[in-house]
C-alpha atoms as a PDB file:
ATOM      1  CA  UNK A   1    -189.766  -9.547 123.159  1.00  0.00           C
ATOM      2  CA  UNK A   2    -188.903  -7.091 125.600  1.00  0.00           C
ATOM      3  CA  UNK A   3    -192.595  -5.797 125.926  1.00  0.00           C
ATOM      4  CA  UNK A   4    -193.189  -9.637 127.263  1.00  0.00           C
ATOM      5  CA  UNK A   5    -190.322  -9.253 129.807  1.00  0.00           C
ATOM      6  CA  UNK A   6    -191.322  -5.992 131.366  1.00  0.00           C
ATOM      7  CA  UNK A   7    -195.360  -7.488 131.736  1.00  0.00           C
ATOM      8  CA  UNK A   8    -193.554 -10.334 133.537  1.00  0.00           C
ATOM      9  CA  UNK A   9    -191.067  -8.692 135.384  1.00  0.00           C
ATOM     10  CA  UNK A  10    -192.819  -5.684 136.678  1.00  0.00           C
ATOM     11  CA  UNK A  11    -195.355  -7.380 138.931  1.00  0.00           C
ATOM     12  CA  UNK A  12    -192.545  -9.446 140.317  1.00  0.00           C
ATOM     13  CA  UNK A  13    -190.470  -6.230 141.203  1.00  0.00           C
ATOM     14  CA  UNK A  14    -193.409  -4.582 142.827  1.00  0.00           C
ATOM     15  CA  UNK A  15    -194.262  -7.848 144.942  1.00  0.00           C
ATOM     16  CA  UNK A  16    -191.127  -8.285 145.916  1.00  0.00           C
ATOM     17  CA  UNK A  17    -190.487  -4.412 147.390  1.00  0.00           C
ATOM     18  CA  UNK A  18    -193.869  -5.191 148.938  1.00  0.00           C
ATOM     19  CA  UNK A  19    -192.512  -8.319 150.356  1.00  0.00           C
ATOM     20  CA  UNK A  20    -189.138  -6.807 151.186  1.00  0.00           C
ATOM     21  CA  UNK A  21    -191.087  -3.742 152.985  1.00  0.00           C
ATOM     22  CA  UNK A  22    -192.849  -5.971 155.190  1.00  0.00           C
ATOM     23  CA  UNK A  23    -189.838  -7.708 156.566  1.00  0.00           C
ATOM     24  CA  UNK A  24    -188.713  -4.329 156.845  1.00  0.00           C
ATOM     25  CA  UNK A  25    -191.319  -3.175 159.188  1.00  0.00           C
ATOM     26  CA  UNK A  26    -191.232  -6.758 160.961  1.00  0.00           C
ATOM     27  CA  UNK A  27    -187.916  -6.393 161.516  1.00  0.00           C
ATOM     28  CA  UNK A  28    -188.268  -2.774 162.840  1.00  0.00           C
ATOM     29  CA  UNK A  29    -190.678  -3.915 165.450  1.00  0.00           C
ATOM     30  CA  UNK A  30    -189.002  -7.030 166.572  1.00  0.00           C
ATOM     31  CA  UNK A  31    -186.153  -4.836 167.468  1.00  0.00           C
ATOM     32  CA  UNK A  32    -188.482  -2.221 169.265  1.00  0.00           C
ATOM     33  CA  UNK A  33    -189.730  -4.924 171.385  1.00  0.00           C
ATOM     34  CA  UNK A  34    -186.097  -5.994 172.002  1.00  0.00           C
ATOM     35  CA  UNK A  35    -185.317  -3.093 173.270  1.00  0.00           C
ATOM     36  CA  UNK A  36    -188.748  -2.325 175.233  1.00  0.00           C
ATOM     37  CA  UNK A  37    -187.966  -5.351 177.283  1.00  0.00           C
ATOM     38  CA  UNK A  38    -184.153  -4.454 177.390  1.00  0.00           C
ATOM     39  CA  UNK A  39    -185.378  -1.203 179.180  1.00  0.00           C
ATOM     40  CA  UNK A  40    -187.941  -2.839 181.045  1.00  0.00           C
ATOM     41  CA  UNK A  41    -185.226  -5.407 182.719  1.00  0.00           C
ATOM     42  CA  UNK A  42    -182.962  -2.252 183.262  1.00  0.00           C
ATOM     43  CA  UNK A  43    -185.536  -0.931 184.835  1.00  0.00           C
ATOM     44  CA  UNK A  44    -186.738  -3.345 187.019  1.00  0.00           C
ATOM     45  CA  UNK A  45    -182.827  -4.423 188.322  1.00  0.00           C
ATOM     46  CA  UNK A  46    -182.839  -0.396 189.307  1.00  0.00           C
ATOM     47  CA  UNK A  47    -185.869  -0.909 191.267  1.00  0.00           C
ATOM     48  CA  UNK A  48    -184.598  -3.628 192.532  1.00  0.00           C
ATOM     49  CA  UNK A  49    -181.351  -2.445 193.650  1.00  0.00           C
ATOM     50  CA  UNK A  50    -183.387   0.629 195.181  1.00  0.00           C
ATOM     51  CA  UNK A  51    -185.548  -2.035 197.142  1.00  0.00           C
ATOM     52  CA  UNK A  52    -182.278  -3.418 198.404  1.00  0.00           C
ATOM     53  CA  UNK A  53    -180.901  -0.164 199.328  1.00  0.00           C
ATOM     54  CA  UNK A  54    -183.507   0.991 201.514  1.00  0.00           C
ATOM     55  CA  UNK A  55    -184.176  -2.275 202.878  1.00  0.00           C
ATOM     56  CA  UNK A  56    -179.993  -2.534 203.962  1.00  0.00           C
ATOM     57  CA  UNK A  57    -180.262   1.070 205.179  1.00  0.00           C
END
């Protein structure tokens, strides 16, 4: 009875690390782009304020 389990269970393990991995790796690069466009705002406010500045000046 057990041998039955383990051909059952095993290919359910692997699929779900495999399925667990991949949200992993979505989840990695969701918050990469996050924070690419959290710099990229940062960014462009400096730029912006350093427009300002020599426009004021």
């Amino acid at each position: 009875m057990p041998e039955i389990l383990n051909h059952i269970l095993m290919p359910i393990e692997k699929n779900s690390k495999i399925i667990i991995s991949k949200i992993v790796m979505i989840g990695i690069e969701v918050e990469i782009a996050a924070g690419m466009t959290i710099i990229v705002i940062i960014v462009k406010k400096k730029l912006n304020r350093g427009k300002n500045g020599l426009q004021n000046s």
